[in-house]
N, C-alpha and C. Protein backbone atom coordinates (compact mmCIF):
# COMPACT_ATOMS: atom_id res chain seq x y z
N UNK A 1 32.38 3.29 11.21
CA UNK A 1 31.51 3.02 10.08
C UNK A 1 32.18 3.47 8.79
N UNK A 2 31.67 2.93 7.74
CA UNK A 2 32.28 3.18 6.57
C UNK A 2 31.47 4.36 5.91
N UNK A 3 32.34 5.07 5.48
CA UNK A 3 31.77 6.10 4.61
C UNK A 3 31.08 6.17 3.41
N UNK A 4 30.38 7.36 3.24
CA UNK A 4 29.33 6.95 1.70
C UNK A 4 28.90 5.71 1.39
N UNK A 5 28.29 4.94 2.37
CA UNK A 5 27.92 3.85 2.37
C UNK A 5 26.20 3.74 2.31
N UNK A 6 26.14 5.11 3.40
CA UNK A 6 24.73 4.61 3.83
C UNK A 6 24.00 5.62 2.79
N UNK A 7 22.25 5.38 2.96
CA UNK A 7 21.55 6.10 1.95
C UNK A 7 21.28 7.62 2.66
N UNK A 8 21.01 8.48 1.28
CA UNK A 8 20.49 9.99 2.44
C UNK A 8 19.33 9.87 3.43
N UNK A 9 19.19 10.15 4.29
CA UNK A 9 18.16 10.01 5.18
C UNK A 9 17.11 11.66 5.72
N UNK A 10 15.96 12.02 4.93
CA UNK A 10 15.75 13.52 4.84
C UNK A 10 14.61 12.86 5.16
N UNK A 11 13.93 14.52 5.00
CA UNK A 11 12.37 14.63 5.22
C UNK A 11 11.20 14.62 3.83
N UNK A 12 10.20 13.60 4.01
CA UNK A 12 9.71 13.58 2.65
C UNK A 12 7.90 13.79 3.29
N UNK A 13 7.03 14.16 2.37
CA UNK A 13 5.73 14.39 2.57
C UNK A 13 4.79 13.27 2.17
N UNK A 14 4.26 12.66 3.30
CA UNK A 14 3.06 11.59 2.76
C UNK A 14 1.76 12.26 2.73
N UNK A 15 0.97 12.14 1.56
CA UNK A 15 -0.48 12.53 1.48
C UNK A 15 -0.85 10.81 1.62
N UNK A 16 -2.46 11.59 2.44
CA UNK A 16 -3.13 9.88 2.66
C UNK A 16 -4.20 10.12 1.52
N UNK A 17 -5.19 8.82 1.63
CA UNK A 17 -5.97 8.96 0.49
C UNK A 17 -7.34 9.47 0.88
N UNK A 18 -7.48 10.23 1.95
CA UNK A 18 -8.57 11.29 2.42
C UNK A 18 -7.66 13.00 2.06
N UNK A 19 -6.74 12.95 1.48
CA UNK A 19 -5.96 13.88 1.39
C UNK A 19 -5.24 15.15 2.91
N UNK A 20 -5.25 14.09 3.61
CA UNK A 20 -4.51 15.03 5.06
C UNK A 20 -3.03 14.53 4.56
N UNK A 21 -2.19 15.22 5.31
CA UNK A 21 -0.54 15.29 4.53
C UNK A 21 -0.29 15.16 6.15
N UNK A 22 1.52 14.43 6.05
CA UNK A 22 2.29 14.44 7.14
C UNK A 22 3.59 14.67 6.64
N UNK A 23 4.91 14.99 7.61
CA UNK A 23 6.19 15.05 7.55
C UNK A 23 6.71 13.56 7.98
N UNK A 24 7.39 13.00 7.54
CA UNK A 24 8.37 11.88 7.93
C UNK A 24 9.80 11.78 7.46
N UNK A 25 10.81 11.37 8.36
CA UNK A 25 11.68 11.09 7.46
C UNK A 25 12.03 9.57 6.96
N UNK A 26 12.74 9.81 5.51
CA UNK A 26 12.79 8.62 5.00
C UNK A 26 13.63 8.77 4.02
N UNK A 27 14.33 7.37 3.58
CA UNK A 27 15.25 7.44 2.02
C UNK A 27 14.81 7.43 1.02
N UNK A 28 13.46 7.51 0.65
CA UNK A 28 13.02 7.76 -0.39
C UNK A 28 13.07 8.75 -1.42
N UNK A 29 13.24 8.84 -2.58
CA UNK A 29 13.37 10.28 -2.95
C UNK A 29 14.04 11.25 -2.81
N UNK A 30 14.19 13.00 -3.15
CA UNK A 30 15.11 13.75 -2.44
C UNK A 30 14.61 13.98 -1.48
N UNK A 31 14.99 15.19 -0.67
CA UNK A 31 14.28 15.59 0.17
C UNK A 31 13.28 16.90 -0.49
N UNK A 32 12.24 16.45 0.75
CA UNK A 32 10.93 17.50 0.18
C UNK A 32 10.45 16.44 -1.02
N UNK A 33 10.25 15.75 -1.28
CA UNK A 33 9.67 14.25 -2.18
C UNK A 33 8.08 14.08 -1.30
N UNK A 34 7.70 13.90 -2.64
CA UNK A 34 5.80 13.41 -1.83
C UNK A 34 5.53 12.63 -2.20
N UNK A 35 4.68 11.24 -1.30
CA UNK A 35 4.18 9.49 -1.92
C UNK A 35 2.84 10.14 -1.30
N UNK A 36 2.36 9.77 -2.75
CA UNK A 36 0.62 9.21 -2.43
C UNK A 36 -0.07 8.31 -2.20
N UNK A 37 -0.39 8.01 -0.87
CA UNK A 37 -0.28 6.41 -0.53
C UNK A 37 -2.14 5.72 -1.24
N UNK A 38 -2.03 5.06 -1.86
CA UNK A 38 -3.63 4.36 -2.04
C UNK A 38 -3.86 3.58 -1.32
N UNK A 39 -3.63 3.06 -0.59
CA UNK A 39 -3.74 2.45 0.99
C UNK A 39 -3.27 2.76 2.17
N UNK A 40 -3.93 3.68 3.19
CA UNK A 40 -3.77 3.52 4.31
C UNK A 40 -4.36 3.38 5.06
N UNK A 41 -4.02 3.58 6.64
CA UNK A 41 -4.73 2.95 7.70
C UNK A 41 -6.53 3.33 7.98
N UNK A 42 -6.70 4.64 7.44
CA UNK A 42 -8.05 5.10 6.92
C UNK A 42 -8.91 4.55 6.23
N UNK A 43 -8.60 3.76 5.01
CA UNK A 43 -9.51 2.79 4.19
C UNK A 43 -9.07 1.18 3.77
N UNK A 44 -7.96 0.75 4.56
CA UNK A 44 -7.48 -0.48 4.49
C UNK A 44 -8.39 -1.20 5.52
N UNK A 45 -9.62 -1.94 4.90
CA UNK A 45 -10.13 -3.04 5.79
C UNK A 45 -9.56 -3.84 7.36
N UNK A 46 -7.99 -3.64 7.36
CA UNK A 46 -7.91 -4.39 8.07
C UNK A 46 -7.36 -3.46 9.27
N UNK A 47 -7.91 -2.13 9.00
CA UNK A 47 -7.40 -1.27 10.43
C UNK A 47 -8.62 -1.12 10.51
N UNK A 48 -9.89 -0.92 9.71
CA UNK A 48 -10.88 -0.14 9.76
C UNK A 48 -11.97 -0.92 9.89
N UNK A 49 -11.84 -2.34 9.84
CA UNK A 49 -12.28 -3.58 10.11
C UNK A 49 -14.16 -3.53 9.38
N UNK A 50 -13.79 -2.98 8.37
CA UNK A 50 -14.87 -3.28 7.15
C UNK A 50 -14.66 -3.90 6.04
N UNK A 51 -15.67 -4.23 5.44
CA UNK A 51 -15.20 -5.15 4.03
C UNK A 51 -14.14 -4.96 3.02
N UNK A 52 -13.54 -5.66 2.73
CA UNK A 52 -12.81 -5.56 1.88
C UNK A 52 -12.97 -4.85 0.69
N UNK A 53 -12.35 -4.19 -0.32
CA UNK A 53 -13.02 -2.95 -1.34
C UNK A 53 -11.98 -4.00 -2.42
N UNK A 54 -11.13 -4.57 -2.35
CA UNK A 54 -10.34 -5.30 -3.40
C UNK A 54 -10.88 -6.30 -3.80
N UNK A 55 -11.33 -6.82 -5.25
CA UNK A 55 -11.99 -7.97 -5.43
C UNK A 55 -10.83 -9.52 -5.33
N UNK A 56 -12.04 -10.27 -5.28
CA UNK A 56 -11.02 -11.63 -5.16
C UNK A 56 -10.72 -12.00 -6.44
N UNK A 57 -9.72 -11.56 -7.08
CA UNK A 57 -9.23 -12.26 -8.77
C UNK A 57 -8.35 -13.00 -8.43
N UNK A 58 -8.28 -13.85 -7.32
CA UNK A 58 -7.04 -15.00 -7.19
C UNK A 58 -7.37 -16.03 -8.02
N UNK A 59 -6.35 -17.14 -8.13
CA UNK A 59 -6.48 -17.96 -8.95
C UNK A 59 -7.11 -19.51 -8.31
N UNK A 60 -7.48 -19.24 -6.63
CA UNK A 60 -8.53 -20.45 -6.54
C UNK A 60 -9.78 -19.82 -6.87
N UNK A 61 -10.51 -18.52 -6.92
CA UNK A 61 -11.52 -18.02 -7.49
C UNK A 61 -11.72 -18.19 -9.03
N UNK A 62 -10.56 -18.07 -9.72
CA UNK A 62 -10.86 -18.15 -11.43
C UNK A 62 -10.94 -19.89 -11.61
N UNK A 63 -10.53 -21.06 -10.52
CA UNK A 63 -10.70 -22.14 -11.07
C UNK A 63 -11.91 -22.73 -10.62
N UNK A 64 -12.66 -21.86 -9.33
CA UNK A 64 -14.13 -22.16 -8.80
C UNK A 64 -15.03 -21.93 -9.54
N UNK A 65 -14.64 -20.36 -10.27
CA UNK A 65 -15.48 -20.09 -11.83
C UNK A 65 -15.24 -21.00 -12.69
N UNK A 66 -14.33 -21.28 -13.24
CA UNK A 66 -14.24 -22.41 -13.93
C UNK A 66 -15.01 -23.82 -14.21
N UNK A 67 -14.05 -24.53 -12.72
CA UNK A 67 -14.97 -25.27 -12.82
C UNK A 67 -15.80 -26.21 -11.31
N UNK A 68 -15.96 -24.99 -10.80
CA UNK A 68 -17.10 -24.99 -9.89
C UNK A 68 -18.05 -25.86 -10.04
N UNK A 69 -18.71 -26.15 -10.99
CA UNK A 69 -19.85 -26.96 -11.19
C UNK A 69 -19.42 -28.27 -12.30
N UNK A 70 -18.21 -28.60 -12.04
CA UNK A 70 -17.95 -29.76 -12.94
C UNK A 70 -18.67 -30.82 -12.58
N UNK A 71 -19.04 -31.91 -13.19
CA UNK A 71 -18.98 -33.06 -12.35
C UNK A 71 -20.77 -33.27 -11.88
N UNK A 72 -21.66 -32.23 -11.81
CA UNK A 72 -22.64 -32.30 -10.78
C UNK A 72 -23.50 -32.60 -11.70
């Protein structure tokens, strides 16, 4: 393998968004680095299989507002 090629690979701290903390390693950051995740498997609908908390601002919703009722 080639040298000084690859990234550092250490230990960094994830807080979840109920605030419990874990060790992982990862290239992120230095080591001893902390991500605060605003989504995880705790309140992401699709582990926790409840409604969605993100609104729909897509852009077939802004043209249903629009013009949803054209025409009628």
């Amino acid at each position: 393998m080639k040298k000084d090629i690859h990234p550092q690979y250490h230990t960094i701290n994830v807080v979840m968004t109920d605030g419990s903390t874990f060790q992982t390693r990862s290239c992120y950051g230095e080591e001893g680095a902390t991500i605060n995740l605003d989504i995880d498997p705790a309140s992401h609908p699709a582990w926790t299989g409840g409604p969605a908390r993100v609104s729909d601002k897509g852009r077939v919703s802004a043209f249903k507002s629009k013009f949803g009722n054209f025409g009628l």
